[in-house]
Protein backbone atom coordinates (compact mmCIF):
# COMPACT_ATOMS: atom_id res chain seq x y z
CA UNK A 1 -44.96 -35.94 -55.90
CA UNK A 2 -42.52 -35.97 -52.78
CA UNK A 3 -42.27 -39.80 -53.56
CA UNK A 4 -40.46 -38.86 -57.29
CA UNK A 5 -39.48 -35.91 -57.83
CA UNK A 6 -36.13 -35.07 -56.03
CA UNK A 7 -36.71 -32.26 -53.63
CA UNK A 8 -33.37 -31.32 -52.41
CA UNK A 9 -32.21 -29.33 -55.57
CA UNK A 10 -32.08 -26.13 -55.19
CA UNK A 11 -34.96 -25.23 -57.16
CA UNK A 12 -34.85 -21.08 -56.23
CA UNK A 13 -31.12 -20.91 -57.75
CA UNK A 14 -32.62 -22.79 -60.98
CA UNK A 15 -35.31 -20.34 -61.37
CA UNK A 16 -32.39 -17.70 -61.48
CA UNK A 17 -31.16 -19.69 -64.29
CA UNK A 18 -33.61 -20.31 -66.33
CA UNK A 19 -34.57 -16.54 -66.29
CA UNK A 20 -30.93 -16.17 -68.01
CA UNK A 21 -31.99 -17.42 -71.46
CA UNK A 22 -35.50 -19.08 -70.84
CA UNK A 23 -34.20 -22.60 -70.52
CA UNK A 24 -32.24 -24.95 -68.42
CA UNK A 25 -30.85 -28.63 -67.61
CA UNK A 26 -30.98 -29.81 -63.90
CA UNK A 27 -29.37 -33.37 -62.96
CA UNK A 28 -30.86 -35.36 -60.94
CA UNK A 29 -34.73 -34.67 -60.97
CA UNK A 30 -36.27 -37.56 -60.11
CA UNK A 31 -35.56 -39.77 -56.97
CA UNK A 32 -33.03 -42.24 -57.58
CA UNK A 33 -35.59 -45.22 -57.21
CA UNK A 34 -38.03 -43.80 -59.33
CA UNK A 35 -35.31 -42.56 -62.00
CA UNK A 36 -34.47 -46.45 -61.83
CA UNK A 37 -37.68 -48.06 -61.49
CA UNK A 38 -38.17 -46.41 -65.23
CA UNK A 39 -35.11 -47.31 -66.83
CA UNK A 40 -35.95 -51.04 -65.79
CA UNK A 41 -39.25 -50.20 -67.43
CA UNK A 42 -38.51 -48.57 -70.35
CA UNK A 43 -35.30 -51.55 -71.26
CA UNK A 44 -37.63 -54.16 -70.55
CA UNK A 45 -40.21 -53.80 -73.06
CA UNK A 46 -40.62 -55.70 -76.15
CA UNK A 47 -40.44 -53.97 -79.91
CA UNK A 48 -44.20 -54.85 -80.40
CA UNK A 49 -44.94 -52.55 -77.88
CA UNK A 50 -43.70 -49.67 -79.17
CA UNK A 51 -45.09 -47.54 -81.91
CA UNK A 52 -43.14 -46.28 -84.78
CA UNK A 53 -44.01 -42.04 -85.36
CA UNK A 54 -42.57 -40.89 -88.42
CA UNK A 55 -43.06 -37.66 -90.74
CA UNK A 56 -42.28 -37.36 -94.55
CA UNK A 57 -43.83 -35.13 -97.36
CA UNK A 58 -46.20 -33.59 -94.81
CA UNK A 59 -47.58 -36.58 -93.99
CA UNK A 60 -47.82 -38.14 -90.43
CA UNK A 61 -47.57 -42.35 -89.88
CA UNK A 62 -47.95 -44.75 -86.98
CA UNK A 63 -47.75 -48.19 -86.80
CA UNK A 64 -46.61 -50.59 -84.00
CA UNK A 65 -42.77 -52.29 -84.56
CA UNK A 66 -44.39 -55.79 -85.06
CA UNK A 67 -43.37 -58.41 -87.65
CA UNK A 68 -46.30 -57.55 -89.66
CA UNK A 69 -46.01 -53.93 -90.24
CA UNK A 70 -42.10 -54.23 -91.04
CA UNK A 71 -42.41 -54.29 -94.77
CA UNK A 72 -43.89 -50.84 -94.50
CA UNK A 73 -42.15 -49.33 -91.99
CA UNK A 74 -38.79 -49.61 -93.20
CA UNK A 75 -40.34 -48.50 -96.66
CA UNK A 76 -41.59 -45.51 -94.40
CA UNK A 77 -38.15 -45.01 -92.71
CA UNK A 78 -36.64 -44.83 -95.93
CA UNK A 79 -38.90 -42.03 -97.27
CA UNK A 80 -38.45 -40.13 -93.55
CA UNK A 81 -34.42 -40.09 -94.24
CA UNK A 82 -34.92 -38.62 -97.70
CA UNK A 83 -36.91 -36.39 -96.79
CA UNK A 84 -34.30 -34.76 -94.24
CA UNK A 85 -32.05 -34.79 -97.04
CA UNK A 86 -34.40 -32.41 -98.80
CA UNK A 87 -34.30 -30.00 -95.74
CA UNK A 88 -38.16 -30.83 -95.08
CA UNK A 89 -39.46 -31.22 -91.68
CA UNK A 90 -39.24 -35.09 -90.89
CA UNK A 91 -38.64 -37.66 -88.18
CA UNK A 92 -38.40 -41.25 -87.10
CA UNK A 93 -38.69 -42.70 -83.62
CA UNK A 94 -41.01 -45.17 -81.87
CA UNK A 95 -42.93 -44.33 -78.37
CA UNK A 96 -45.28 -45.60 -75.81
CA UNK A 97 -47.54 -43.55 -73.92
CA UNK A 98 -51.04 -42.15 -75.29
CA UNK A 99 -50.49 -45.40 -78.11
CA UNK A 100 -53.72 -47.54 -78.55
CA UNK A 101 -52.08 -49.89 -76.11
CA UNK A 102 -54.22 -49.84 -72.34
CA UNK A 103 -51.58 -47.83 -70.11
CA UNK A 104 -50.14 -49.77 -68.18
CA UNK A 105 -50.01 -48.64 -64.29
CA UNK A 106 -46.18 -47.40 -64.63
CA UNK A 107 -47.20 -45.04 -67.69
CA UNK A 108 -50.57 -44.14 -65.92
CA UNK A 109 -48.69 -43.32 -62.94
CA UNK A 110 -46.45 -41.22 -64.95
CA UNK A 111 -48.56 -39.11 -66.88
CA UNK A 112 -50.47 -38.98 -63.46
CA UNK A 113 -47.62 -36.99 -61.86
CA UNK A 114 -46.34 -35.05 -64.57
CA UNK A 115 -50.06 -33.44 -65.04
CA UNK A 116 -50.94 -32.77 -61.23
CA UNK A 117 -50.77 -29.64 -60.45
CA UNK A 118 -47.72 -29.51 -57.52
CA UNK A 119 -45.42 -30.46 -60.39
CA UNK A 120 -47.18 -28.14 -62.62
CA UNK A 121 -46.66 -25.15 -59.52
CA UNK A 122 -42.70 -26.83 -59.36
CA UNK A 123 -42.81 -25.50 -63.86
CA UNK A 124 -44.23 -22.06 -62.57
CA UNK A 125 -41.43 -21.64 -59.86
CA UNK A 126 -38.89 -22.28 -62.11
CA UNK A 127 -40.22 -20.50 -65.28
CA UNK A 128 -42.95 -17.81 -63.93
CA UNK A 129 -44.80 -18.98 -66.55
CA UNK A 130 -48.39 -19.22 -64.39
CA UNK A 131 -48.46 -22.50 -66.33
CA UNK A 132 -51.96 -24.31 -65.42
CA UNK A 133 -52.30 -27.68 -67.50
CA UNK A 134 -50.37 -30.19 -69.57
CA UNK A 135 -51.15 -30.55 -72.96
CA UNK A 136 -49.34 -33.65 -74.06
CA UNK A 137 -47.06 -36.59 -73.01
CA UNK A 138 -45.22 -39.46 -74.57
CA UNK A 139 -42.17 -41.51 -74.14
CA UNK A 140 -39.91 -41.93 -77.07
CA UNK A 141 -37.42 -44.29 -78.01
CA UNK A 142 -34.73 -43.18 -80.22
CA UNK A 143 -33.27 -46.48 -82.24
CA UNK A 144 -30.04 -46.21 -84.16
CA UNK A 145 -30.84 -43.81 -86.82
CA UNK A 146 -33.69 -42.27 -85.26
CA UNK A 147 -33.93 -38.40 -85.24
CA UNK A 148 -36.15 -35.23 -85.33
CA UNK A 149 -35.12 -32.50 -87.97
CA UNK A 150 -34.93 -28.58 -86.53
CA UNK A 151 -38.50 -27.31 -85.52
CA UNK A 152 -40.23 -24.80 -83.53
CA UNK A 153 -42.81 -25.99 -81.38
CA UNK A 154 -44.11 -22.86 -81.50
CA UNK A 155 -47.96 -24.86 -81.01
CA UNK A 156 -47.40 -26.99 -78.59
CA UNK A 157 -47.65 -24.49 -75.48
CA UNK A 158 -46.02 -22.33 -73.31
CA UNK A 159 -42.66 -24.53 -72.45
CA UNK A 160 -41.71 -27.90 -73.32
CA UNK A 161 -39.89 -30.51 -71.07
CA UNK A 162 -37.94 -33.42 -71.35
CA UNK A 163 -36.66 -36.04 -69.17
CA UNK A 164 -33.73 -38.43 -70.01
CA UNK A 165 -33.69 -41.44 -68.72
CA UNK A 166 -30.68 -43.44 -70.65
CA UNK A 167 -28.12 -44.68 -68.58
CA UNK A 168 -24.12 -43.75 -69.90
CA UNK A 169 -24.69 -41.66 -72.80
CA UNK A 170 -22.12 -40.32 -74.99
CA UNK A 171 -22.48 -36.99 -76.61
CA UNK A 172 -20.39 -39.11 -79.59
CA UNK A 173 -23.59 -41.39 -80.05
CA UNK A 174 -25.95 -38.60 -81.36
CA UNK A 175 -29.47 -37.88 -80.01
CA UNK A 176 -28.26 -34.81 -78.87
CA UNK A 177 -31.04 -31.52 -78.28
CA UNK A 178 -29.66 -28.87 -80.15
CA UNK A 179 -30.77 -25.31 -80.09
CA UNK A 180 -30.55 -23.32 -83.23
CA UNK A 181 -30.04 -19.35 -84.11
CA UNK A 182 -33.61 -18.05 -85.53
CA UNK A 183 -31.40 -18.20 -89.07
CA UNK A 184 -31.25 -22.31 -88.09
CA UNK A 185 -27.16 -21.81 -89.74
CA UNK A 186 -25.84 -22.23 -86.42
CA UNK A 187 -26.07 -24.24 -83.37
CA UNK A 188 -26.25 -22.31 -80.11
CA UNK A 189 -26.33 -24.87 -77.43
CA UNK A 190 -26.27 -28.79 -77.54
CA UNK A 191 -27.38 -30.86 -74.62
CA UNK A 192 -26.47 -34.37 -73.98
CA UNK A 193 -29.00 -36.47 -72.62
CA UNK A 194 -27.88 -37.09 -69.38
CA UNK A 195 -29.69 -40.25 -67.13
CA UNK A 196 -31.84 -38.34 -64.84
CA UNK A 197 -31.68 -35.01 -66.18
CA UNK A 198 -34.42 -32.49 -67.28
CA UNK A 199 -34.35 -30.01 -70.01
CA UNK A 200 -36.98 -26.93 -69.93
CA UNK A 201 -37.21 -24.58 -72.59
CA UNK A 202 -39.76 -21.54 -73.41
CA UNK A 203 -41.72 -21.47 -76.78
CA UNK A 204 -41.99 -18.01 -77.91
CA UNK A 205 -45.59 -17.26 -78.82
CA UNK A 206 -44.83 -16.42 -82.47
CA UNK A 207 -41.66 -17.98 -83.24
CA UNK A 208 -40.95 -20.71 -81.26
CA UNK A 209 -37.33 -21.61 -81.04
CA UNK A 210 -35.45 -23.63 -83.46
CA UNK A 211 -34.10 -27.46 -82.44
CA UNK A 212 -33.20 -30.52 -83.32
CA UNK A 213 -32.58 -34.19 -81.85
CA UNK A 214 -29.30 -35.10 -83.74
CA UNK A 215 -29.43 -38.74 -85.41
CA UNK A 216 -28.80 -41.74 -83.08
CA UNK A 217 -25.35 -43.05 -84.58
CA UNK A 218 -25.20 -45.69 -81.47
CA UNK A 219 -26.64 -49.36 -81.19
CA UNK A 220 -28.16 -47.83 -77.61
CA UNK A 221 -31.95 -46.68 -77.41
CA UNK A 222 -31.74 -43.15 -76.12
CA UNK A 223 -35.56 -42.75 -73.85
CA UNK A 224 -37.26 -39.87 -73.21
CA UNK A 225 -40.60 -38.44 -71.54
CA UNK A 226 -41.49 -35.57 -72.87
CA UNK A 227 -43.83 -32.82 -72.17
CA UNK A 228 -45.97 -29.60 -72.85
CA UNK A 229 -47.62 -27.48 -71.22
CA UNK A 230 -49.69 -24.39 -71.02
């Protein structure tokens, strides 16, 4: 892990933080090379590769962004963005990572890390959670128009995390992780995605806590690895 994660923060000051409100957003987590080494990654590969996730009408659909399946996806896009506009819970964006693509050895070596257990002790030192596994990973890639309505993650696990790894985002573009009042009528916090930054948040056993990714307004991809654990 001493080869990626950045190990000069001071990481006894952030678990002051994070006690504050049961969340927080460090800069800088990852080593600069590594931090770069997957932004080359992530920009560099093709639209095939990446799988399209939506949610509409309680129903869940994949499919890979290839010529073939556009007919349907933008017919599934369509019915995703309607059903926001009912106030259901809905979302489009397109991801690699635990797809029915091979990994490749940049995304094994990812999920590698983020599931061994010194960065899982680095979670517990910040949170005193007495985390012990990881229970999912992806990478998304939010597309102009992309977004994730307000939800809970209430069972998903203990905390999730997120790691932002687009280079010169705006908070003006969108794609923005906003934090909602348990009423989810007003926004509490708003992060911008910051290159290089991490955001770690508690789930509360029976409630969760209400957010949202705000829609992508920009002609920039907004990446992110994202994680939960237990």
């Amino acid at each position: 892990m001493e080869n990626f994660i950045n190990k000069d923060l001071d990481y006894d000051k952030c678990a002051e933080e994070y006690k504050k409100n049961n969340r927080i957003f460090i800069n800088n987590i990852l080593k600069k090379e590594y931090a770069e080494l997957l932004h080359k990654y992530l920009t560099n590969q093709k639209k095939e590769r990446w799988e399209l996730c939506a949610v509409y009408n309680n129903k869940k659909y994949e499919a890979f962004d290839t010529s073939k399946n556009k007919k349907i996806n933008d017919s599934v896009i369509k019915k995703a963005v309607k059903s926001f506009e009912n106030n259901e819970f809905s979302f489009v964006f397109y991801k690699i990572l635990n797809t029915k693509y091979p990994l490749s050895f940049t995304e094994y070596n990812v999920k590698k890390i983020f599931s061994e257990n010194d960065f899982i002790e680095l979670l517990n030192h910040i949170t005193n959670e007495n985390l012990t596994k990881m229970n999912d990973i992806f990478i998304s890639k939010y597309s102009k128009d992309c977004f994730l309505s307000p939800h809970c993650d209430k069972q998903n696990g203990k905390i999730a995390v997120t790691i932002y790894l687009t280079k010169n985002w705006k908070p003006h573009y969108g794609g923005n992780l906003c934090f909602l009042n348990n009423k989810r009528n007003k926004i509490i916090e708003t992060l911008t995605p910051n290159f290089n930054s991490i955001a770690i948040f508690n789930i509360p056993d029976l409630t969760g806590i209400p957010h949202f990714v705000s829609h992508n307004n920009s002609y920039k991809s907004r990446y992110t690895l994202t994680m939960w654990y237990s």
